[in-house]
Each structure stands twice: as C-alpha cells, then as structure tokens.
C-alpha atoms as a PDB file:
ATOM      1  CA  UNK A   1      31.414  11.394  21.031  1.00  0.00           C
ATOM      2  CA  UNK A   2      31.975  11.501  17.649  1.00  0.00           C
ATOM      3  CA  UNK A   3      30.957   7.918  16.060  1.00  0.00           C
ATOM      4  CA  UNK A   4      27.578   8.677  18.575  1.00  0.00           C
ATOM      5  CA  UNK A   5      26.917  12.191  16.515  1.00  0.00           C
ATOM      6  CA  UNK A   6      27.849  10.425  12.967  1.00  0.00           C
ATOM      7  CA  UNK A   7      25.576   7.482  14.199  1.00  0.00           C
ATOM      8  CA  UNK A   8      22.566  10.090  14.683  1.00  0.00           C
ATOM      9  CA  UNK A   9      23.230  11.996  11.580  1.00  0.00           C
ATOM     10  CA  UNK A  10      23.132   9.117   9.512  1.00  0.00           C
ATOM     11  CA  UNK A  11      20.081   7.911  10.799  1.00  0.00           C
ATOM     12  CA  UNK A  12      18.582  11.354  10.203  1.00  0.00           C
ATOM     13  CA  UNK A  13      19.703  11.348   6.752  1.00  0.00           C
ATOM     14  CA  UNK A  14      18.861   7.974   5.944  1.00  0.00           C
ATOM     15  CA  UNK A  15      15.293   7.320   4.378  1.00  0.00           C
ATOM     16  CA  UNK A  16      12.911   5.223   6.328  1.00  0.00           C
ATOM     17  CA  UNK A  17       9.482   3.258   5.484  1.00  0.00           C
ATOM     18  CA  UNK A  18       7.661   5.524   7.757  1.00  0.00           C
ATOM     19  CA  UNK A  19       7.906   7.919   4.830  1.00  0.00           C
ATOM     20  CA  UNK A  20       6.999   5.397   1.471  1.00  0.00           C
ATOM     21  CA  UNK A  21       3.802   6.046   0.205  1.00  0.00           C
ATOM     22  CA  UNK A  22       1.761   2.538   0.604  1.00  0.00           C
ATOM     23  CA  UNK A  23      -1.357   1.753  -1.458  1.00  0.00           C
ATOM     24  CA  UNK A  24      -4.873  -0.194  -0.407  1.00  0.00           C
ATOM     25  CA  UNK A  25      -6.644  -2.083  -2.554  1.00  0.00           C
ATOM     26  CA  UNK A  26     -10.712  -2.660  -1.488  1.00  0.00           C
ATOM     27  CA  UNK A  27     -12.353  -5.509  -2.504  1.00  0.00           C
ATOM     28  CA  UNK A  28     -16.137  -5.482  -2.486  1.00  0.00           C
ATOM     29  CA  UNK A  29     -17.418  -8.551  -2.326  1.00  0.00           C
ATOM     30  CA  UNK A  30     -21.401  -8.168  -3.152  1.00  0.00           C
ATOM     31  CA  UNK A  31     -23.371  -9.359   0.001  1.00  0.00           C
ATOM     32  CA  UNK A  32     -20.323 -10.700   2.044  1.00  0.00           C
ATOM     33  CA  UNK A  33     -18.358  -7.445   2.848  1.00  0.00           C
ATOM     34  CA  UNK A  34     -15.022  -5.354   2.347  1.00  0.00           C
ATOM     35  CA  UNK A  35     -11.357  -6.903   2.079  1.00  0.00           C
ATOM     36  CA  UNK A  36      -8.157  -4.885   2.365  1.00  0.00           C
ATOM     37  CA  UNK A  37      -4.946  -5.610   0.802  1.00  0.00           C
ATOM     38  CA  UNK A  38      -1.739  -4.034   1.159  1.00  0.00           C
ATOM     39  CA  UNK A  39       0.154  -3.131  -1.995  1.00  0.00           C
ATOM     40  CA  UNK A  40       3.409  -1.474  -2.836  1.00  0.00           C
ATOM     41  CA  UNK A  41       1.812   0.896  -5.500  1.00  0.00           C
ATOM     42  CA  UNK A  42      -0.628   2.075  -7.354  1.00  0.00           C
ATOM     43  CA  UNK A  43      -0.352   0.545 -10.571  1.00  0.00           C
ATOM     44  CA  UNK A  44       0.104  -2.977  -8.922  1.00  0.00           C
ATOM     45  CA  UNK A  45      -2.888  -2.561  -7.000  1.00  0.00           C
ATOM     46  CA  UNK A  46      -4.947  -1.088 -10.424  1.00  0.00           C
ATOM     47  CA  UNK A  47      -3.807  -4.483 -11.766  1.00  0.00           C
ATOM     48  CA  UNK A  48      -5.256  -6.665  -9.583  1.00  0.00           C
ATOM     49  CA  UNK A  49      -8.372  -4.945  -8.848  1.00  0.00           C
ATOM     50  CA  UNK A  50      -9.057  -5.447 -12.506  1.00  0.00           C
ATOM     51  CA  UNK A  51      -7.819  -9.151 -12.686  1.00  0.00           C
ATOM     52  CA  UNK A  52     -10.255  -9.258  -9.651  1.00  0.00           C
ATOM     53  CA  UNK A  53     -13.171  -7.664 -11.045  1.00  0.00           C
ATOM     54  CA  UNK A  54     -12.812  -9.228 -14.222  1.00  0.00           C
ATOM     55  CA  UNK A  55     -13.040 -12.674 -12.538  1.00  0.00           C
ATOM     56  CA  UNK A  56     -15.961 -12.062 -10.127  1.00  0.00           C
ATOM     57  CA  UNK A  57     -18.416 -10.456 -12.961  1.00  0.00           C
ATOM     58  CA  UNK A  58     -20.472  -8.591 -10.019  1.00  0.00           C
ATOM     59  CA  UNK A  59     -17.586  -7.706  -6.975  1.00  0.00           C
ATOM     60  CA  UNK A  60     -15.850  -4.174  -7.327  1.00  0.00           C
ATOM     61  CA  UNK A  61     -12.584  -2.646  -5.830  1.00  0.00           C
ATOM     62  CA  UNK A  62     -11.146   0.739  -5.181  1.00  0.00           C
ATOM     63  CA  UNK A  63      -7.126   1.954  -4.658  1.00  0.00           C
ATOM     64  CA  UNK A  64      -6.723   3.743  -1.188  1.00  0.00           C
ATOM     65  CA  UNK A  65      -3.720   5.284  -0.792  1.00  0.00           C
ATOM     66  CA  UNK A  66      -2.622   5.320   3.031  1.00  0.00           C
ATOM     67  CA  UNK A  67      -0.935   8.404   4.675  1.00  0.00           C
END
C-alpha cells in the first residue's frame, strides 16, 4: 500500500508538460495562406519571425501563445 500512495504522490508533485507554456509562431505568407509552427518560447519564436520576415520582404508573422 505504501510504494502505491508514494507512487501517486510523486506523480502529483512532479511537474508535467501539460502545464509548460508553449508558443506559436504564424507565418503569413501573402496570397498563399497561414503556417503554424510550434516553438518552445517566446523569444525563439520573435527570432525567427524576424529572420523570416526579413527574408521574404512582403510575408508577416505573429507569436501565439497556446493555453
């Protein structure tokens, strides 16, 4: 009984991915449509929506973050 109620407090206790905060970044590409890409955080995903803007000249991006 015991190693079953240590088992379930420590998976209680333990953090889980369910809880991480997980960013989106939006790529707009003019006259073809949306793309979504997963990123870890916000800065990352900053990054490359201005590597990706600054490549394209004319397609735009936005940070989403998920819930």
């Amino acid at each position: 009984m015991k190693p079953l109620l240590l088992s379930l407090l420590a998976f209680l206790i333990a953090p889980t991915t369910a809880i991480a905060e997980n960013y989106f970044l939006i790529l707009a590409k003019k006259g073809t449509g949306l793309e979504r890409i997963e990123m870890k955080n916000l800065d990352e995903c900053k990054e490359l929506g201005e590597q990706w803007s600054a490549a394209s000249g004319s397609h735009t991006y936005a940070c989403l973050k998920s819930d």
